[in-house]
PDB file of N, CA and C in Angstrom:
ATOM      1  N   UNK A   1      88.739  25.608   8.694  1.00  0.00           N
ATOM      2  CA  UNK A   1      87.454  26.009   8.138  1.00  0.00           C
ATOM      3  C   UNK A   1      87.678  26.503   6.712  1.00  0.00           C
ATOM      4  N   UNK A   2      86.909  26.334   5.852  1.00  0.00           N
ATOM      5  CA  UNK A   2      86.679  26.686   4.479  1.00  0.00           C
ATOM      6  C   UNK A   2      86.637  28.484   4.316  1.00  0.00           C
ATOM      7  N   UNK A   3      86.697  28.736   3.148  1.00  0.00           N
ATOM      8  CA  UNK A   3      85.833  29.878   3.029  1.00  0.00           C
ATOM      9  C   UNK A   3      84.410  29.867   2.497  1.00  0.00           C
ATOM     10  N   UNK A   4      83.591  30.991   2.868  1.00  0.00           N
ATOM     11  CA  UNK A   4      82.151  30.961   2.494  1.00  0.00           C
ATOM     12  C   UNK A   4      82.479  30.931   1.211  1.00  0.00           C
ATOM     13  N   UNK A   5      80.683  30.360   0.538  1.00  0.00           N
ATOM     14  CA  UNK A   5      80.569  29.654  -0.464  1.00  0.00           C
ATOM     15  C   UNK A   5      79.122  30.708  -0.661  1.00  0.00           C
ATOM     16  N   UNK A   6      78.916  31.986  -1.734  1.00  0.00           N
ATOM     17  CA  UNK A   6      78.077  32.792  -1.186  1.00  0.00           C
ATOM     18  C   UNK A   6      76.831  31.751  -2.538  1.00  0.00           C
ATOM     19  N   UNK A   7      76.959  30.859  -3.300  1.00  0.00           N
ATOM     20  CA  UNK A   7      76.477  30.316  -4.052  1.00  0.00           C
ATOM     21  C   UNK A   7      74.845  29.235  -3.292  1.00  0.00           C
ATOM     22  N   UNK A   8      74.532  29.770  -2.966  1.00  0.00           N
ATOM     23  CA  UNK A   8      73.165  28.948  -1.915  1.00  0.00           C
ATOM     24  C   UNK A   8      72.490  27.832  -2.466  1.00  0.00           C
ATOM     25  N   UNK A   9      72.529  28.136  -3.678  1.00  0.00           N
ATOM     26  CA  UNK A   9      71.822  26.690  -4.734  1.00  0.00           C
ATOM     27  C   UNK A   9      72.701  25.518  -4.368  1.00  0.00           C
ATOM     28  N   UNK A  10      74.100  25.730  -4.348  1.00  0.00           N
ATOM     29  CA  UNK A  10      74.929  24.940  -4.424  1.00  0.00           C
ATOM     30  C   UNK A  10      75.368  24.174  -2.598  1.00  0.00           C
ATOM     31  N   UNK A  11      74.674  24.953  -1.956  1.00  0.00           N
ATOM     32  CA  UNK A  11      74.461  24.078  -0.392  1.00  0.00           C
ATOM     33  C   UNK A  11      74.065  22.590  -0.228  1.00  0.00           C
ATOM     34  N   UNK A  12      74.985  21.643   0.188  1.00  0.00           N
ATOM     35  CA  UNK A  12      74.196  20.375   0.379  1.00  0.00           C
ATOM     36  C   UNK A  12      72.779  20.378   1.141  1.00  0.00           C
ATOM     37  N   UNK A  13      71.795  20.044   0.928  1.00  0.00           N
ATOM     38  CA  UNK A  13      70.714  20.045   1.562  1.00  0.00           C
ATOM     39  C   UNK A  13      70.229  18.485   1.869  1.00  0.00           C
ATOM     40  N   UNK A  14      70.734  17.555   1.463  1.00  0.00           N
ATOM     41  CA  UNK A  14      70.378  16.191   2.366  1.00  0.00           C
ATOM     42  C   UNK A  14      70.124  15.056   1.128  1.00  0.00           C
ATOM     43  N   UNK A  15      70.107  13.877   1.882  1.00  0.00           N
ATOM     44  CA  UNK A  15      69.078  12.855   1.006  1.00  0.00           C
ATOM     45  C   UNK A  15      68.009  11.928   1.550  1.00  0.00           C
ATOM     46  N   UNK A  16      67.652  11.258   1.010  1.00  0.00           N
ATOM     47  CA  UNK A  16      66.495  10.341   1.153  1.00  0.00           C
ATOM     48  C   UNK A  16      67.257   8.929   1.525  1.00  0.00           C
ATOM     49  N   UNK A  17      67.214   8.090   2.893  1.00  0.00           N
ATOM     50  CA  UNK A  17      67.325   7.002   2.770  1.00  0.00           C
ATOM     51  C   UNK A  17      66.322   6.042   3.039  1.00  0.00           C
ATOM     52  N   UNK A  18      65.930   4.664   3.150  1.00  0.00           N
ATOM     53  CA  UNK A  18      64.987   3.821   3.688  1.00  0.00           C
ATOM     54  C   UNK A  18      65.733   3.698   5.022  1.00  0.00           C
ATOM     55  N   UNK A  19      64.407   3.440   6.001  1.00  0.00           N
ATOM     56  CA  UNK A  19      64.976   2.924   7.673  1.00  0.00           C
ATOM     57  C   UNK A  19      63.756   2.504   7.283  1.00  0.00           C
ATOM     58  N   UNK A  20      63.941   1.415   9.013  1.00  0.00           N
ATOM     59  CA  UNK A  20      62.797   0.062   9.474  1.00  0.00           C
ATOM     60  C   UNK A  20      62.551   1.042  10.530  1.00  0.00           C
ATOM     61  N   UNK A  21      60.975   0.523  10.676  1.00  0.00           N
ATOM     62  CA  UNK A  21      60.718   0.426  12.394  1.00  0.00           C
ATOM     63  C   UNK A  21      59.412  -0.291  12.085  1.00  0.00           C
ATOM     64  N   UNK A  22      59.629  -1.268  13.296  1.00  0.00           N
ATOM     65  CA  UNK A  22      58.678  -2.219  13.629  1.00  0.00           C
ATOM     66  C   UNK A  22      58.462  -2.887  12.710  1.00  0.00           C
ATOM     67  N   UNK A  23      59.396  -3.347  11.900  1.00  0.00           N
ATOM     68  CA  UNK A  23      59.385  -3.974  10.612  1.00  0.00           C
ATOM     69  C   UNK A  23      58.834  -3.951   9.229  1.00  0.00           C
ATOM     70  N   UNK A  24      58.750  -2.327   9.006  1.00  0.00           N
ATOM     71  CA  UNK A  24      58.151  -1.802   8.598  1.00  0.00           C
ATOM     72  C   UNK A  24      59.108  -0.897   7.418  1.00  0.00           C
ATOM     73  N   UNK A  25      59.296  -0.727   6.374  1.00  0.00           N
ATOM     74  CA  UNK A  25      60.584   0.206   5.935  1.00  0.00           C
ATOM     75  C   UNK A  25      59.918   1.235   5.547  1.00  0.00           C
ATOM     76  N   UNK A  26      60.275   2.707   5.519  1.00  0.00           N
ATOM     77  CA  UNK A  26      59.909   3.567   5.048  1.00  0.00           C
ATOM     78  C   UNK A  26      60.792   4.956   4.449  1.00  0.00           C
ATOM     79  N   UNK A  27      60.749   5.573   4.102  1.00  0.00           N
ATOM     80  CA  UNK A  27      61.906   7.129   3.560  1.00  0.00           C
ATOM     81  C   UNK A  27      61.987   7.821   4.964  1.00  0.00           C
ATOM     82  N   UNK A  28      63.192   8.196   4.958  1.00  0.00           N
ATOM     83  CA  UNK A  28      63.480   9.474   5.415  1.00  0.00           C
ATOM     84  C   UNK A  28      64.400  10.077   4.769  1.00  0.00           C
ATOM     85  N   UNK A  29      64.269  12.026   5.379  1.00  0.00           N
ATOM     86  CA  UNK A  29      65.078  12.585   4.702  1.00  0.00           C
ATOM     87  C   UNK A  29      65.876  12.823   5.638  1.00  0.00           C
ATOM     88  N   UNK A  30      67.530  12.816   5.011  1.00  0.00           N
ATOM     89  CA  UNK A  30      68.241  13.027   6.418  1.00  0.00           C
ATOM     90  C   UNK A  30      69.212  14.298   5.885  1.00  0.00           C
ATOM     91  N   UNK A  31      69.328  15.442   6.502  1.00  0.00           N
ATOM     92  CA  UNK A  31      69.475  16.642   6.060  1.00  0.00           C
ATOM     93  C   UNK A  31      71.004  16.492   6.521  1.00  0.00           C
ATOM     94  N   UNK A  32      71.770  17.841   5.802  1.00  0.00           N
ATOM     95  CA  UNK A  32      73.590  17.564   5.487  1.00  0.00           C
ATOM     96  C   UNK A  32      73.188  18.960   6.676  1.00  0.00           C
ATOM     97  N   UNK A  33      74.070  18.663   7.920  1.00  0.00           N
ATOM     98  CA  UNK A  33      74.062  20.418   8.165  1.00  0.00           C
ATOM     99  C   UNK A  33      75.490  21.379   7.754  1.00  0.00           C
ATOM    100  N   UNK A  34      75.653  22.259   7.977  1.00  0.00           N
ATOM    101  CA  UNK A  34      76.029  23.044   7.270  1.00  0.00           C
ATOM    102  C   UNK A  34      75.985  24.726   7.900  1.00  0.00           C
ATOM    103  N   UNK A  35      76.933  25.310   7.864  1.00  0.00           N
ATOM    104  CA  UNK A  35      76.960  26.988   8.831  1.00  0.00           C
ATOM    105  C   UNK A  35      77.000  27.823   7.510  1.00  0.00           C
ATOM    106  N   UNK A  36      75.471  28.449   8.440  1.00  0.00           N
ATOM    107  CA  UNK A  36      75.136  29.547   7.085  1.00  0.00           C
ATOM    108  C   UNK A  36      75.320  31.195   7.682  1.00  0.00           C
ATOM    109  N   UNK A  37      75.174  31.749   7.178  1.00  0.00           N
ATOM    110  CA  UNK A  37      75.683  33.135   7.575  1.00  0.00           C
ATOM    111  C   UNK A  37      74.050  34.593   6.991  1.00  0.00           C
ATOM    112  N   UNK A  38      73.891  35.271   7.679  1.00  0.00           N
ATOM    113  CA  UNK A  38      72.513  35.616   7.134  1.00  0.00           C
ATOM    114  C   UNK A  38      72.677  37.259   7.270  1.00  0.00           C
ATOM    115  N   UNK A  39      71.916  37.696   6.099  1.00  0.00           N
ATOM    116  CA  UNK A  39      71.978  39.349   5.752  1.00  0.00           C
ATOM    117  C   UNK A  39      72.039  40.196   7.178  1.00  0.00           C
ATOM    118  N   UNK A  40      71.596  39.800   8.376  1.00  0.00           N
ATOM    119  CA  UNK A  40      71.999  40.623   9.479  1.00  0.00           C
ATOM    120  C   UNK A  40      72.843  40.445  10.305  1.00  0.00           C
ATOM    121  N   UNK A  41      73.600  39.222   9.797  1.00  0.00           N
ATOM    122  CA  UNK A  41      75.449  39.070  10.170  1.00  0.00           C
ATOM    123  C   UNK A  41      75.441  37.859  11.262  1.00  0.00           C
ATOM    124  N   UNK A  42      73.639  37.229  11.600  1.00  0.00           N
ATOM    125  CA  UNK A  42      74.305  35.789  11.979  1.00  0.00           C
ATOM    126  C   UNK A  42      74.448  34.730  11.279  1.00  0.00           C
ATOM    127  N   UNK A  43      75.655  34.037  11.950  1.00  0.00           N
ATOM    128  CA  UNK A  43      75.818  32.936  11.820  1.00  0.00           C
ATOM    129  C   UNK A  43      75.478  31.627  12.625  1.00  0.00           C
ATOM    130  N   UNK A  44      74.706  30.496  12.048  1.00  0.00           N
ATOM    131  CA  UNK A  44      74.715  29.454  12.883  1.00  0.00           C
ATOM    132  C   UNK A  44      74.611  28.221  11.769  1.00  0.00           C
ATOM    133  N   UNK A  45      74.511  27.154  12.716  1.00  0.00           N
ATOM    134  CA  UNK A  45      74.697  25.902  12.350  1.00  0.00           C
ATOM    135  C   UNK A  45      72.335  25.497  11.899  1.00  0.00           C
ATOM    136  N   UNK A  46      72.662  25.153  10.264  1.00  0.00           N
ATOM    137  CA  UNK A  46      71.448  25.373   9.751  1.00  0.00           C
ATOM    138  C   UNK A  46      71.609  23.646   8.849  1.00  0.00           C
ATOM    139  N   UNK A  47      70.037  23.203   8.380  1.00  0.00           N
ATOM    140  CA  UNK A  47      70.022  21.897   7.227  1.00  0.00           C
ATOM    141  C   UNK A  47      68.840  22.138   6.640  1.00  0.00           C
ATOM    142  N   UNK A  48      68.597  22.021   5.517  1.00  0.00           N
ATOM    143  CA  UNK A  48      67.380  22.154   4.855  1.00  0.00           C
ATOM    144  C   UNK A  48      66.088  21.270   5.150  1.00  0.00           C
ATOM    145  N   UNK A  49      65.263  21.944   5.436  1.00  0.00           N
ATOM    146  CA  UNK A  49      63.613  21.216   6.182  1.00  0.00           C
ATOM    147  C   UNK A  49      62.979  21.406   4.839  1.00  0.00           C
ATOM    148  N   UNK A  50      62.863  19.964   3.885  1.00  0.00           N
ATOM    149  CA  UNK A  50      61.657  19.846   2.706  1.00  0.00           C
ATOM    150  C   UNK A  50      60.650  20.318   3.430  1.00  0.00           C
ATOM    151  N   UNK A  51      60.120  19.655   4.652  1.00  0.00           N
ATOM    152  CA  UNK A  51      58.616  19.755   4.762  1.00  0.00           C
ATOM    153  C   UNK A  51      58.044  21.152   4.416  1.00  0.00           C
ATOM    154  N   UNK A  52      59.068  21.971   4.769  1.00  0.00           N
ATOM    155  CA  UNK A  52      58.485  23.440   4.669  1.00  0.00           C
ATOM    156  C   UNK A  52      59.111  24.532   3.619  1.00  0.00           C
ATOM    157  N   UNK A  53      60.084  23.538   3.142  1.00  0.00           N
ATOM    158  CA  UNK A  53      61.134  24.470   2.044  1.00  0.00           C
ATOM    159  C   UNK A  53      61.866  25.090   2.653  1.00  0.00           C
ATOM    160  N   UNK A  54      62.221  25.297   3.269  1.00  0.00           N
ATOM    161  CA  UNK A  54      63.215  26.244   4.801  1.00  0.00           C
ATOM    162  C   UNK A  54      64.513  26.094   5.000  1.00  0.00           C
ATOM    163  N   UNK A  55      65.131  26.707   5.587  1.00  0.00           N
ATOM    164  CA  UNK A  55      66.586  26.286   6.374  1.00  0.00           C
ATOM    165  C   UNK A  55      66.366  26.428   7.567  1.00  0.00           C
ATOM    166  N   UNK A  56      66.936  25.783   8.272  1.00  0.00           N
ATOM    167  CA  UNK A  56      66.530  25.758   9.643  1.00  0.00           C
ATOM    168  C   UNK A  56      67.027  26.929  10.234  1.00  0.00           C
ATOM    169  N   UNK A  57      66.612  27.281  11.531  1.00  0.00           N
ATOM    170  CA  UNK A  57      66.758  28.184  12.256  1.00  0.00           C
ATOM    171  C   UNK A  57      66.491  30.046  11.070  1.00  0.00           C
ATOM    172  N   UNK A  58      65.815  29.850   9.712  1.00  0.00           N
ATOM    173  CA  UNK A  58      65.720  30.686   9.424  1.00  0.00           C
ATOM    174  C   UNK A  58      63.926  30.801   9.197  1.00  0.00           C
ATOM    175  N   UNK A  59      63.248  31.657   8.918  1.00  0.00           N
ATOM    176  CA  UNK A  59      62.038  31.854   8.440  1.00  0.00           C
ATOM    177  C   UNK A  59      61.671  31.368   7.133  1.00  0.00           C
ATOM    178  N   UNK A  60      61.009  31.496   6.514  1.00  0.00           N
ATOM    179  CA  UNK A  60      60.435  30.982   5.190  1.00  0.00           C
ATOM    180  C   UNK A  60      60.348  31.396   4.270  1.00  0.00           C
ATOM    181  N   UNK A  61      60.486  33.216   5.015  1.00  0.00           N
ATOM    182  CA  UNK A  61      60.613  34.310   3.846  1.00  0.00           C
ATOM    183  C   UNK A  61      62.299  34.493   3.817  1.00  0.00           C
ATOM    184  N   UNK A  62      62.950  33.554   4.533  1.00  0.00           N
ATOM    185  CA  UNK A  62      64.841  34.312   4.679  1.00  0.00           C
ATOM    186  C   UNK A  62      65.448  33.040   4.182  1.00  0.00           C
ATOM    187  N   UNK A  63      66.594  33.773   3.564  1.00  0.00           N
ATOM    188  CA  UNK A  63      67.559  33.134   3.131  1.00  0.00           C
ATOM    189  C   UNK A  63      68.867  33.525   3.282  1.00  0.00           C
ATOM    190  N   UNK A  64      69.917  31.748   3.117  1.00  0.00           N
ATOM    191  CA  UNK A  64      71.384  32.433   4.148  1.00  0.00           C
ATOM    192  C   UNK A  64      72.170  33.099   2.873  1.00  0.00           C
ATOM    193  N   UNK A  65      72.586  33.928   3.207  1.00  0.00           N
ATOM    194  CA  UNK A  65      73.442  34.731   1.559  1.00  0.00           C
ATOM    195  C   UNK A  65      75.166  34.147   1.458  1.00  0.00           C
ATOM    196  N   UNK A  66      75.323  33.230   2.734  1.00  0.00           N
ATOM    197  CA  UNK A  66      76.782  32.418   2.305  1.00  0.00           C
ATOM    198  C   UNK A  66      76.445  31.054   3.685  1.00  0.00           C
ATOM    199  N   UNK A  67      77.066  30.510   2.663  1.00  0.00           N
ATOM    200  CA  UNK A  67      77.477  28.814   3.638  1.00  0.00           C
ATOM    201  C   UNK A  67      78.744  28.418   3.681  1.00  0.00           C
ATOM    202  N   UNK A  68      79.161  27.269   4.464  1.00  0.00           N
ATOM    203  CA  UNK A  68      80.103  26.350   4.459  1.00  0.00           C
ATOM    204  C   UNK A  68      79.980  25.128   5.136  1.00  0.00           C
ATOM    205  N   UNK A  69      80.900  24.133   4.830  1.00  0.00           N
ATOM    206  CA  UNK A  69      80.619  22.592   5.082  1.00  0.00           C
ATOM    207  C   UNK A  69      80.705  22.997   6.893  1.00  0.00           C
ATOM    208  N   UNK A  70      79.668  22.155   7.623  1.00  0.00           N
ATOM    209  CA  UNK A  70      80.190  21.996   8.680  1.00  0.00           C
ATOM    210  C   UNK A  70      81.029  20.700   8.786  1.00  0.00           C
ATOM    211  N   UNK A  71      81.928  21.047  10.012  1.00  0.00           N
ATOM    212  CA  UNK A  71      83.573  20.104  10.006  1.00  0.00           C
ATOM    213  C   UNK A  71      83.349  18.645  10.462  1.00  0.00           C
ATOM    214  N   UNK A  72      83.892  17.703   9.872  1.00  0.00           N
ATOM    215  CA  UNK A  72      83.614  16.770  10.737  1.00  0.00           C
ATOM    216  C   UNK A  72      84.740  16.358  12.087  1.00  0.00           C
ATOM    217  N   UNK A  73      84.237  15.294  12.540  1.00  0.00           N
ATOM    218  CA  UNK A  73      85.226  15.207  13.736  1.00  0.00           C
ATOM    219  C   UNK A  73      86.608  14.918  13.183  1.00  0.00           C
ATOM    220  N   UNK A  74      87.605  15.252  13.757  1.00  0.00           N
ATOM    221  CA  UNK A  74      88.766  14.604  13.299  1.00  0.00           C
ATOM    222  C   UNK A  74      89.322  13.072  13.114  1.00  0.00           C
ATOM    223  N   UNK A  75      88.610  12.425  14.005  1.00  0.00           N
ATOM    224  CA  UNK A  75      88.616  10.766  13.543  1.00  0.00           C
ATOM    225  C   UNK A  75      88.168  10.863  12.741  1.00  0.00           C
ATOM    226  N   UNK A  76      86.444  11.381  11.650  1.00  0.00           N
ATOM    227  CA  UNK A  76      85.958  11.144  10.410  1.00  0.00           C
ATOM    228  C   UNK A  76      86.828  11.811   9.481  1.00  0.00           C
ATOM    229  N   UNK A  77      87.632  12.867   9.711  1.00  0.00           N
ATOM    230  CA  UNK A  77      87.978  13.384   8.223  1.00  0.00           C
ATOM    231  C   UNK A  77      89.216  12.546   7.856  1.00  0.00           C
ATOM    232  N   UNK A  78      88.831  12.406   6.232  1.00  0.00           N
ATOM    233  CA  UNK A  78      90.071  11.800   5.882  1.00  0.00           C
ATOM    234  C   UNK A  78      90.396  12.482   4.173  1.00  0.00           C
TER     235      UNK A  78
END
């Protein structure tokens, strides 16, 4: 595991790709997740929600005051 990264701007928060359905293409956003750590000492596994400006599992008025990459599997890391 990394060390926290208390820099929050600097959190991956996702991108935009095209997918089909029904032959149809359209955007999605597909969010990076990521373990954030929060002013009353939890930690969990969080990704940034545009729709609402948010991090997940936090409120709207909260923000995480440190992050880090979540890990990938050991077959993916290289």
């Amino acid at each position: 595991m990394t060390d926290w990264n208390f820099d929050i701007s600097a959190a991956p928060r996702g991108h935009t790709e095209t997918r089909t359905a029904k032959g149809q293409p359209y955007e999605a956003f597909v969010g990076d997740p990521i373990i954030v750590a929060t002013e009353d000492g939890t930690v969990t596994l969080s990704q940034w929600l545009p729709k609402t400006e948010r991090w997940e599992m936090l409120g709207k008025d909260e923000a995480p005051i440190a992050w880090q990459p979540w890990p990938k599997h050991p077959r993916d890391a290289s």
